[in-house]
Protein backbone atom coordinates (compact mmCIF):
# COMPACT_ATOMS: atom_id res chain seq x y z
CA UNK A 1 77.77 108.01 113.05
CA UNK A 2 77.04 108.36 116.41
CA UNK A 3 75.85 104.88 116.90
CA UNK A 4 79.14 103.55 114.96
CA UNK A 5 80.99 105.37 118.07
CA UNK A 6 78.86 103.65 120.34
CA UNK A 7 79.48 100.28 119.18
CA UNK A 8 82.73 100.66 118.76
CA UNK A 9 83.21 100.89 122.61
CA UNK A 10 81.70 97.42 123.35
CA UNK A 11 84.94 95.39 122.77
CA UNK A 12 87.41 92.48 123.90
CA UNK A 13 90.24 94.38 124.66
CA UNK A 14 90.20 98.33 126.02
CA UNK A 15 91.74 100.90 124.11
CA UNK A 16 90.79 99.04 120.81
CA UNK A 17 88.24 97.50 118.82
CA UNK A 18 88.38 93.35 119.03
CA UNK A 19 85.12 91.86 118.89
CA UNK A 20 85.27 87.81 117.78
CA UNK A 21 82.52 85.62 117.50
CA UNK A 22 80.06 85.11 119.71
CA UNK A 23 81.73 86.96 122.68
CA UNK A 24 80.59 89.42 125.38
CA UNK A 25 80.68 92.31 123.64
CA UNK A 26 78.68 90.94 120.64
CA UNK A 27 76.30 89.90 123.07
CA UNK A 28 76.49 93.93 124.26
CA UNK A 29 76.28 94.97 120.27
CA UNK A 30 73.03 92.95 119.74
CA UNK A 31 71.01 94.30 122.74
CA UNK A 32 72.42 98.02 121.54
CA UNK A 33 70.82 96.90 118.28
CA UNK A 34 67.68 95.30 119.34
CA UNK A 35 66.74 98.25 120.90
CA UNK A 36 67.01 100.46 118.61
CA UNK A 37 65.65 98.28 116.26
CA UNK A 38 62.20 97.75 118.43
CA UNK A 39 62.38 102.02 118.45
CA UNK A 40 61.47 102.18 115.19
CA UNK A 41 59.27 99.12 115.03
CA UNK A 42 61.91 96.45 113.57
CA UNK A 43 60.89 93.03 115.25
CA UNK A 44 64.55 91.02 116.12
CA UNK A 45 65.82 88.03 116.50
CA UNK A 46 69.15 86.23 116.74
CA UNK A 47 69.66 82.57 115.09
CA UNK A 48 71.29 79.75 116.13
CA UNK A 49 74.49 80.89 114.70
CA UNK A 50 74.22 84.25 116.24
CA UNK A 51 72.92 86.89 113.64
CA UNK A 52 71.19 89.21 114.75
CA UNK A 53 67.83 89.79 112.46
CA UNK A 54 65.71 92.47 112.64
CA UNK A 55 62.80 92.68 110.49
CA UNK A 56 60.43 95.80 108.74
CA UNK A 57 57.10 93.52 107.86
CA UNK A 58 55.53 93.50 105.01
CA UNK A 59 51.67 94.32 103.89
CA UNK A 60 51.58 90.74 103.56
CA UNK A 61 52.72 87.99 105.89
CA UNK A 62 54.23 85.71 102.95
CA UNK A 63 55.71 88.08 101.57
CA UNK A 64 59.13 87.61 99.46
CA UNK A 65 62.24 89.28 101.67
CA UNK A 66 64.94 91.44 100.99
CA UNK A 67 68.02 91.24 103.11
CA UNK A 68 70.20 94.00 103.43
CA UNK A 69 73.35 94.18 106.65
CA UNK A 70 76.60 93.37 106.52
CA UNK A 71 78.66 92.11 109.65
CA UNK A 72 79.04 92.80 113.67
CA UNK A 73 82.73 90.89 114.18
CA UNK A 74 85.59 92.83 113.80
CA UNK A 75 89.57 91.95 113.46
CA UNK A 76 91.92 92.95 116.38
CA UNK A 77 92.43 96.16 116.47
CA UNK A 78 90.11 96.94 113.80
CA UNK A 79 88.06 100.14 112.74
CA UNK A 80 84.72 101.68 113.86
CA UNK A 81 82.93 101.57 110.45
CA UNK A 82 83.71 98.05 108.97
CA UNK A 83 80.60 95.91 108.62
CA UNK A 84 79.07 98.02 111.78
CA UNK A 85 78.01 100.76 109.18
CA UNK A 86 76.36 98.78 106.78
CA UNK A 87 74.06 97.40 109.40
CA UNK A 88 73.65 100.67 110.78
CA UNK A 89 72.61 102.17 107.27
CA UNK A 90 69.60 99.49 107.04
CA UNK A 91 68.69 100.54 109.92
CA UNK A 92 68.31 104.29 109.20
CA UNK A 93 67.32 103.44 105.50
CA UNK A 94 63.90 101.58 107.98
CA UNK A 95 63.59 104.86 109.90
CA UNK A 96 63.63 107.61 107.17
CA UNK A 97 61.11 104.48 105.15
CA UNK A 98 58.87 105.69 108.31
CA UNK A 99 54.98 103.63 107.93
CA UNK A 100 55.33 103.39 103.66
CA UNK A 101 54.05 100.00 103.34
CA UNK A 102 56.38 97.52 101.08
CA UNK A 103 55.32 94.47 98.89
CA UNK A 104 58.72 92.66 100.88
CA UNK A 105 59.87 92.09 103.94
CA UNK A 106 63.13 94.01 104.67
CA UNK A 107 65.36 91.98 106.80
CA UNK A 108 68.28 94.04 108.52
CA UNK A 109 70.82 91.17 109.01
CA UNK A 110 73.98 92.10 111.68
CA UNK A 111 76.08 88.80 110.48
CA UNK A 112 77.95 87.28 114.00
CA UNK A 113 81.04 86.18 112.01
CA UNK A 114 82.99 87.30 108.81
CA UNK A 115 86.09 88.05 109.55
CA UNK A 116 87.39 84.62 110.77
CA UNK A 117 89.12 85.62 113.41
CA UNK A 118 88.21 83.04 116.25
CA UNK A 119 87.94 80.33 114.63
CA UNK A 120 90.50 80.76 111.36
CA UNK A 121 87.29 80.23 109.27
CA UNK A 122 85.30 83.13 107.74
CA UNK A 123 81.67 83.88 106.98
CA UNK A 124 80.15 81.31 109.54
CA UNK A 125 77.02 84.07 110.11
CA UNK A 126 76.34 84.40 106.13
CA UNK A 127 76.73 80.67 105.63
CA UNK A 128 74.54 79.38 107.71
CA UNK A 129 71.60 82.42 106.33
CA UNK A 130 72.56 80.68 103.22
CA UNK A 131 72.40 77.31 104.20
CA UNK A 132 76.12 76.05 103.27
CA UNK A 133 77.10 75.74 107.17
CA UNK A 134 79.05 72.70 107.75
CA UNK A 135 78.69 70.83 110.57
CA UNK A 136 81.96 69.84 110.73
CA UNK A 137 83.39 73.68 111.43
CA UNK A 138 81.04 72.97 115.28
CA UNK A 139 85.05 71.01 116.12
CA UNK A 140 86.77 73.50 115.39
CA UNK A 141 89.05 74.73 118.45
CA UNK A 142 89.82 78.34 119.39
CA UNK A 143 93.23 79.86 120.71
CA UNK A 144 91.89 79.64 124.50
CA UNK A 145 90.48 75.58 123.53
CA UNK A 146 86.99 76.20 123.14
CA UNK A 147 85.20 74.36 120.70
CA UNK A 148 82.99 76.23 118.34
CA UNK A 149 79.77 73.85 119.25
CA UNK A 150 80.80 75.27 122.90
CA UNK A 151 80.98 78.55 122.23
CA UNK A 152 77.40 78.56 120.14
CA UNK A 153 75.93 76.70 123.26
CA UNK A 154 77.30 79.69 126.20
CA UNK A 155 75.79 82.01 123.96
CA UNK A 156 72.57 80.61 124.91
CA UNK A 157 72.07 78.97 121.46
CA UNK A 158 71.34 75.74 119.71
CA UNK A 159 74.41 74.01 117.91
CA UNK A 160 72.22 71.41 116.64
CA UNK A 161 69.39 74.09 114.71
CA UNK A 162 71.92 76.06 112.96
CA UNK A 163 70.14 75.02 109.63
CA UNK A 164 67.37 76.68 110.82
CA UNK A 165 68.82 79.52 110.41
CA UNK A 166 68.62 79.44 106.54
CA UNK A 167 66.80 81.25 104.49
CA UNK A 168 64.53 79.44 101.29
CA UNK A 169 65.81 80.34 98.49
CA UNK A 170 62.64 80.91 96.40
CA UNK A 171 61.68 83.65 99.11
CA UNK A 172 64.31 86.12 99.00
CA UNK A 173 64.13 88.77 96.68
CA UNK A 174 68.16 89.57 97.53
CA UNK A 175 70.64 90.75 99.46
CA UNK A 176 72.09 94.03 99.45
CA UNK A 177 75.38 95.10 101.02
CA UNK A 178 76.08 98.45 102.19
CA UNK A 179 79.89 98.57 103.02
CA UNK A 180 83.16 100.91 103.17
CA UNK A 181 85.32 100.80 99.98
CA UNK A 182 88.05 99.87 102.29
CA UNK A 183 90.62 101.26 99.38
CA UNK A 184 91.34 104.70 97.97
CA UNK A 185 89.65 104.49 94.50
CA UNK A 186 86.39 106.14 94.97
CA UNK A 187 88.64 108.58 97.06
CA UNK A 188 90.71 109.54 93.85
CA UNK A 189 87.74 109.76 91.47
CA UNK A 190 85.95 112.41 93.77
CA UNK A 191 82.97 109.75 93.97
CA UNK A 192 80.83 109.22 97.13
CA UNK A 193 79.50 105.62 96.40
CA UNK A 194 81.01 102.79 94.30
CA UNK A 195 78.36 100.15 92.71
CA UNK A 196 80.35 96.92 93.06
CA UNK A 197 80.47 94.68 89.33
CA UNK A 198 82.15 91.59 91.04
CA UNK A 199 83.94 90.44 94.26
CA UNK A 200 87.44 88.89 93.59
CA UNK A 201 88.40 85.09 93.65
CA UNK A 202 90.71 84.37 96.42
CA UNK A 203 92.83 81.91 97.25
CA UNK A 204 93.98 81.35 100.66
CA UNK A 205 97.01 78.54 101.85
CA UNK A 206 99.24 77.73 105.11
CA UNK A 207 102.66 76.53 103.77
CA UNK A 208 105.82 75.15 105.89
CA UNK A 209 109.47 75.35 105.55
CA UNK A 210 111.53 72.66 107.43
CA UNK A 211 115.09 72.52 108.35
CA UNK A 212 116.82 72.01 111.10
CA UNK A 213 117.36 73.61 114.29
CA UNK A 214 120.91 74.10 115.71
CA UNK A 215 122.84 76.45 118.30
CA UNK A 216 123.16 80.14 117.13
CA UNK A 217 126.55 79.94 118.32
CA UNK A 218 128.00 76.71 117.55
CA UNK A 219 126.82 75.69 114.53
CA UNK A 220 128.92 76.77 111.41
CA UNK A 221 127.30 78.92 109.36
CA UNK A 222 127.95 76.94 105.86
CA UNK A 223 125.96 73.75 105.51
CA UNK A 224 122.60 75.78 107.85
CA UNK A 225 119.69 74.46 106.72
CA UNK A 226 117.80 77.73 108.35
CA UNK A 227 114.10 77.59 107.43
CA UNK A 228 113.53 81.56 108.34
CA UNK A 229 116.20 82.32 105.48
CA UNK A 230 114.49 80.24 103.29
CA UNK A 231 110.83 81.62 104.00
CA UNK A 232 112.52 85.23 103.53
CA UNK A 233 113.42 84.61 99.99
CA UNK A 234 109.63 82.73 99.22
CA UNK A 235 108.43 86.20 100.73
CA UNK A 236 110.75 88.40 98.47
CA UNK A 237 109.19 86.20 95.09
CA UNK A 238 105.85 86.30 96.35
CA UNK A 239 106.04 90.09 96.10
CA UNK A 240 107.61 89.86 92.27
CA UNK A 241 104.73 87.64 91.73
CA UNK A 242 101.65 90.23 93.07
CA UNK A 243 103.35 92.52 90.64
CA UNK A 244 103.22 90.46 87.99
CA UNK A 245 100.04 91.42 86.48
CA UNK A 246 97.60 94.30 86.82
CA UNK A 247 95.16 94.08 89.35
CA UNK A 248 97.13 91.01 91.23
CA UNK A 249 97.44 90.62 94.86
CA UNK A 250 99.76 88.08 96.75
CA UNK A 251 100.00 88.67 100.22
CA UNK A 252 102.62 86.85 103.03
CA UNK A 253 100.88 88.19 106.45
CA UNK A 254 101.47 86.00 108.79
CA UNK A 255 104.81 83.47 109.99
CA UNK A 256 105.09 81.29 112.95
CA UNK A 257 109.04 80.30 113.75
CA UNK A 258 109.83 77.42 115.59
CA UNK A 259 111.60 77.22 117.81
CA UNK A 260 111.42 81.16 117.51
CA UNK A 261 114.10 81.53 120.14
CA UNK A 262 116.83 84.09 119.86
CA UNK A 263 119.70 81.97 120.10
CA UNK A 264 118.56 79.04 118.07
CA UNK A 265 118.61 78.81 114.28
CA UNK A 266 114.58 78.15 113.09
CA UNK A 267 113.78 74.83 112.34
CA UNK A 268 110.45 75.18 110.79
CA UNK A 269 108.37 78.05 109.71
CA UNK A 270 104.80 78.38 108.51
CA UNK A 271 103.78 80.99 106.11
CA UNK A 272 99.98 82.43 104.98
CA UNK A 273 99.55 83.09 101.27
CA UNK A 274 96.85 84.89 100.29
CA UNK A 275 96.10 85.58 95.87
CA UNK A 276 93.54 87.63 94.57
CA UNK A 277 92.27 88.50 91.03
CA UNK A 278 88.94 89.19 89.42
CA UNK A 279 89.55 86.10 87.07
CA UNK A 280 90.24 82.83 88.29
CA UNK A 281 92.51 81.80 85.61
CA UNK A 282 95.04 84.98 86.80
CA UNK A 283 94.79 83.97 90.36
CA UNK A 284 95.39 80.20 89.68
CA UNK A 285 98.58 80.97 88.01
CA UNK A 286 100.17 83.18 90.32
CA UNK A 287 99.06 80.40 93.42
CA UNK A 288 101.01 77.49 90.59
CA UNK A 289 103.88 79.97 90.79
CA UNK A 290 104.67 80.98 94.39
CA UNK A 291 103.99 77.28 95.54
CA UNK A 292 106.78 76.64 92.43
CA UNK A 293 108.83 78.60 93.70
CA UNK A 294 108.64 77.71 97.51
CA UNK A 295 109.74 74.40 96.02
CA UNK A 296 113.02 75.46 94.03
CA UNK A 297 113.75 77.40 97.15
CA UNK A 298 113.41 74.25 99.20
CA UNK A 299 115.41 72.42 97.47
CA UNK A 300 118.03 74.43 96.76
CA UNK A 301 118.46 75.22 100.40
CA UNK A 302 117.91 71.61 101.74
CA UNK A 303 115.00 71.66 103.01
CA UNK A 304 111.75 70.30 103.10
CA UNK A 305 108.26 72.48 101.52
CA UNK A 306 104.62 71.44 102.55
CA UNK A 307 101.57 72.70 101.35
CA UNK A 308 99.23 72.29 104.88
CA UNK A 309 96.10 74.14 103.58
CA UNK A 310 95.18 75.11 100.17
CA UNK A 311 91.17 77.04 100.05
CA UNK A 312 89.87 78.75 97.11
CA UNK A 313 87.07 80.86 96.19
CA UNK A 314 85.95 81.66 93.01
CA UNK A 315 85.23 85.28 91.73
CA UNK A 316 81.82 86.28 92.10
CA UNK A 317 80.31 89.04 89.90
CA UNK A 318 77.06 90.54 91.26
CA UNK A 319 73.74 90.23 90.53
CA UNK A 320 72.97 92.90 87.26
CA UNK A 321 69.49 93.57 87.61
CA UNK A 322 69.99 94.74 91.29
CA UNK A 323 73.17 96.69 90.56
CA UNK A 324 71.44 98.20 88.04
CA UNK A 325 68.59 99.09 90.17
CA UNK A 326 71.35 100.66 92.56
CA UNK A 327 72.51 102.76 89.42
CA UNK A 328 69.12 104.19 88.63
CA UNK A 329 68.50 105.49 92.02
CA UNK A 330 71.91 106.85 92.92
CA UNK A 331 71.15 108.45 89.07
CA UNK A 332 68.17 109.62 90.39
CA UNK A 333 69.58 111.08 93.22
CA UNK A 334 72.30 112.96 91.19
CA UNK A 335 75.17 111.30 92.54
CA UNK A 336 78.27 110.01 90.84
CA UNK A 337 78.94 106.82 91.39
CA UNK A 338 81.88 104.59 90.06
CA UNK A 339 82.01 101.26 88.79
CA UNK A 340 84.25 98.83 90.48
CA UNK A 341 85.60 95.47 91.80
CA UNK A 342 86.33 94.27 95.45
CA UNK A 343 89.33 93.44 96.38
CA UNK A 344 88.01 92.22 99.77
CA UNK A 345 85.81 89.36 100.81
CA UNK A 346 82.24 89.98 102.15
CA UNK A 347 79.12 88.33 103.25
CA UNK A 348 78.33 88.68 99.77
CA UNK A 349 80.27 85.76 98.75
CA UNK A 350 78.41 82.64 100.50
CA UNK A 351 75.20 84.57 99.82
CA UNK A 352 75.51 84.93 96.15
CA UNK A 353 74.99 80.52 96.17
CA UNK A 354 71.19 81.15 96.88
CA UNK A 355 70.64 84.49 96.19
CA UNK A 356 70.71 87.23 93.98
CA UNK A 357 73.50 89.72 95.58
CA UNK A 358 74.32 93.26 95.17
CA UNK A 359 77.08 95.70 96.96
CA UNK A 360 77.08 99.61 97.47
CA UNK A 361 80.68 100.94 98.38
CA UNK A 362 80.62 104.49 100.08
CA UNK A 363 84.18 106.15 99.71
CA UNK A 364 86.93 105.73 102.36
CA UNK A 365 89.12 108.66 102.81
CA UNK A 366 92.59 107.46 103.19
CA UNK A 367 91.71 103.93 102.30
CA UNK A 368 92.64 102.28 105.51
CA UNK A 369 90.86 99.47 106.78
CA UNK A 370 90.97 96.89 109.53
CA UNK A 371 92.78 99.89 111.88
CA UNK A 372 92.18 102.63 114.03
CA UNK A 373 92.50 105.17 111.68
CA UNK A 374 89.32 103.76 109.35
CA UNK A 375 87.31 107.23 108.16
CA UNK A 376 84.61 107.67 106.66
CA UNK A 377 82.56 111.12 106.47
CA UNK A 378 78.83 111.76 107.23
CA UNK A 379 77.70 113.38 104.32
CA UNK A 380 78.64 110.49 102.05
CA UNK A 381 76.60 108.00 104.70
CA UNK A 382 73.78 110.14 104.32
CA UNK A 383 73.97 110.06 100.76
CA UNK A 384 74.60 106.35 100.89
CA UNK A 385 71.11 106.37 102.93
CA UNK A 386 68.98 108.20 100.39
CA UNK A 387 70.07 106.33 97.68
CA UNK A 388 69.36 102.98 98.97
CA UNK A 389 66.26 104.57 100.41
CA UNK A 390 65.07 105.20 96.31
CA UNK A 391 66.51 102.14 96.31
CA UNK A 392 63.61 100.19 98.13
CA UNK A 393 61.15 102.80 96.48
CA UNK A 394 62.14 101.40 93.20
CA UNK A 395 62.29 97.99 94.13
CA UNK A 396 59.07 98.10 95.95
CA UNK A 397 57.71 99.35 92.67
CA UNK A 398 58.87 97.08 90.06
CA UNK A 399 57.90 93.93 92.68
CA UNK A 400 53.99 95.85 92.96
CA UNK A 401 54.11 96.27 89.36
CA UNK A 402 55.26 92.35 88.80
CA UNK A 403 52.17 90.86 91.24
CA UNK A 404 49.93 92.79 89.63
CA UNK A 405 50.96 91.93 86.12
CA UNK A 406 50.57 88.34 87.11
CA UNK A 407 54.25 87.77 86.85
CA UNK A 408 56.53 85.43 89.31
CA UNK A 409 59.13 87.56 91.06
């Protein structure tokens, strides 16, 4: 918890927690975490797209691996405990492990990127472990017009050897995710950790409203063709359409006016939409709906609706013999756990492509996330800790038991 603090000092802007990809203060984070990761005899390393690795050997050099981390970026403004804990838990789960010797190599992963803050494109760090980094995404331009291929080089890495950084599929055991709930359900079932059955699809667009600008003062108010008016009523559906069905989220966060001048009438407006639902079919729907709408709307007010960006991912349930796994030892450490979806994305989602994937959710008192006020309380970390700790125990043993059977893993 202490460490969390720590971290949570080494940031873009004072007075709050901002740390984008591949800036100074992640540069700051990863020596805080190499060193305490040498301490207790992790060897690390950081890849060509930044992540920090730091790895517990194995009895046997080619050795299968087990990854477990989440991620070291942050949003602006953004909490102590979000992806910074879940790294932080590996690491203690390697400590209290002490010299035990394990069939696998455990690799504590601190992902550079997940948030997609910098460059308006998430889970760069997991991709490229997974080996789904594009190379087109090294163009991409940040708000101060630095390219992403730039940005990789000043941090004293290789643009061209990101694939190096992935992993081979037949080698990793799996990845396991440590990570705050960042919701209240856990919270209102009394239950300290959450084993997570699936993370949701989402779907995630950038749509436009044009009109016409025109003098605030001058220009009659019949026959406006006011694209902020318009966007307002796309927002007000939008909400009728997250309500629509249980479990449904539709979400309007962000709008850029133009001109966006106080005594001009807006001329254009661009809108985020982001859907999510554990089945693809419910998302789809609600996305055919709220771009139907934005359409009728357009029309009706005289003006014209674009569709600029339009990205989807698909649900993605988690691995059952590893969530199971999870069950057994939180069983065995007589703790309740709950059963439950994510409503957020993780580093869990490019990963699950290669690799088998799993997700432990600690409760989040108060269920805020991505803000200041992000809580979570020490004695359900340290239970989080001995539980994956079994965890590894149990996993260690079924992966001894499978060599010496004969088995593959």
């Amino acid at each position: 918890m202490q460490r969390c603090y720590t971290l949570a000092q080494l940031t873009e802007e004072p007075g709050r927690i901002t740390r984008r990809y591949l800036t100074a203060p992640l540069a700051e984070v990863h020596q805080r975490l190499a060193a305490w990761s040498e301490a207790i005899g992790l060897e690390p390393r950081v890849d060509d797209a930044g992540n920090l690795i730091a790895r517990r050997q194995a009895t046997s050099a080619d050795a299968p691996i087990l990854l477990m981390g989440s991620h070291l970026d942050s949003v602006p403004g953004g909490g102590a405990y979000d992806g910074v804990l879940g790294v932080l838990i590996a690491h203690a789960l390697c400590q209290a492990l002490g010299q035990t010797p394990l069939p696998f190599h455990l690799d504590v992963v601190g992902f550079s990127e997940e948030e997609g803050v910098r460059y308006n494109k998430p889970y760069l760090g997991s991709a490229a472990i997974a080996g789904m980094f594009q190379t087109e995404w090294l163009e991409r331009i940040d708000g101060q017009g630095i390219a992403m291929r730039d940005a990789i080089a000043g941090f004293g890495l290789d643009p061209t050897r990101i694939a190096s950084a992935a992993y081979d599929p037949d080698q990793v055991i799996g990845y396991i995710e440590p990570h705050l709930e960042q919701g209240p359900v856990l919270e209102g079932t009394d239950a300290p950790l959450g084993i997570v059955t699936c993370i949701v699809g989402q779907s995630r667009l950038r749509i436009e409203f044009v009109g016409e600008a025109g003098h605030a003062g001058t220009t009659p108010m019949k026959g406006r063709r006011d694209a902020l008016v318009s966007a307002s009523r796309l927002i007000r559906r939008v909400r009728a359409i997250g309500r629509s069905a249980d479990d449904l989220r539709a979400t309007i966060g962000r709008v850029e006016i133009t001109p966006n001048a106080p005594n001009v009438i807006p001329e254009r407006v661009t809108l985020s939409l982001d859907v999510r639902h554990a089945e693809d079919a419910v998302r789809e729907e609600a996305v055919a709906a709220a771009l139907a709408e934005g359409k009728r709307i357009a029309d009706s007010d005289g003006l014209q609706f674009h569709v600029l960006e339009n990205s989807a991912q698909k649900a993605v349930c988690m691995d059952p013999q590893l969530s199971e796994l999870l069950a057994r030892s939180a069983a065995e450490a007589q703790i309740t756990t709950r059963h439950l979806p994510s409503g957020a994305g993780h580093d869990a989602v490019p990963l699950s492509a290669r690799f088998p994937v799993a997700m432990l959710f600690l409760r989040h008192p108060g269920g805020i996330s991505h803000h200041p006020d992000e809580r979570v309380e020490a004695g359900d970390v340290a239970i989080a800790i001995d539980v994956l700790t079994r965890f590894v125990h149990l996993l260690a043993a079924q992966q001894s038991s499978a060599t010496q059977g004969g088995t593959s893993r």
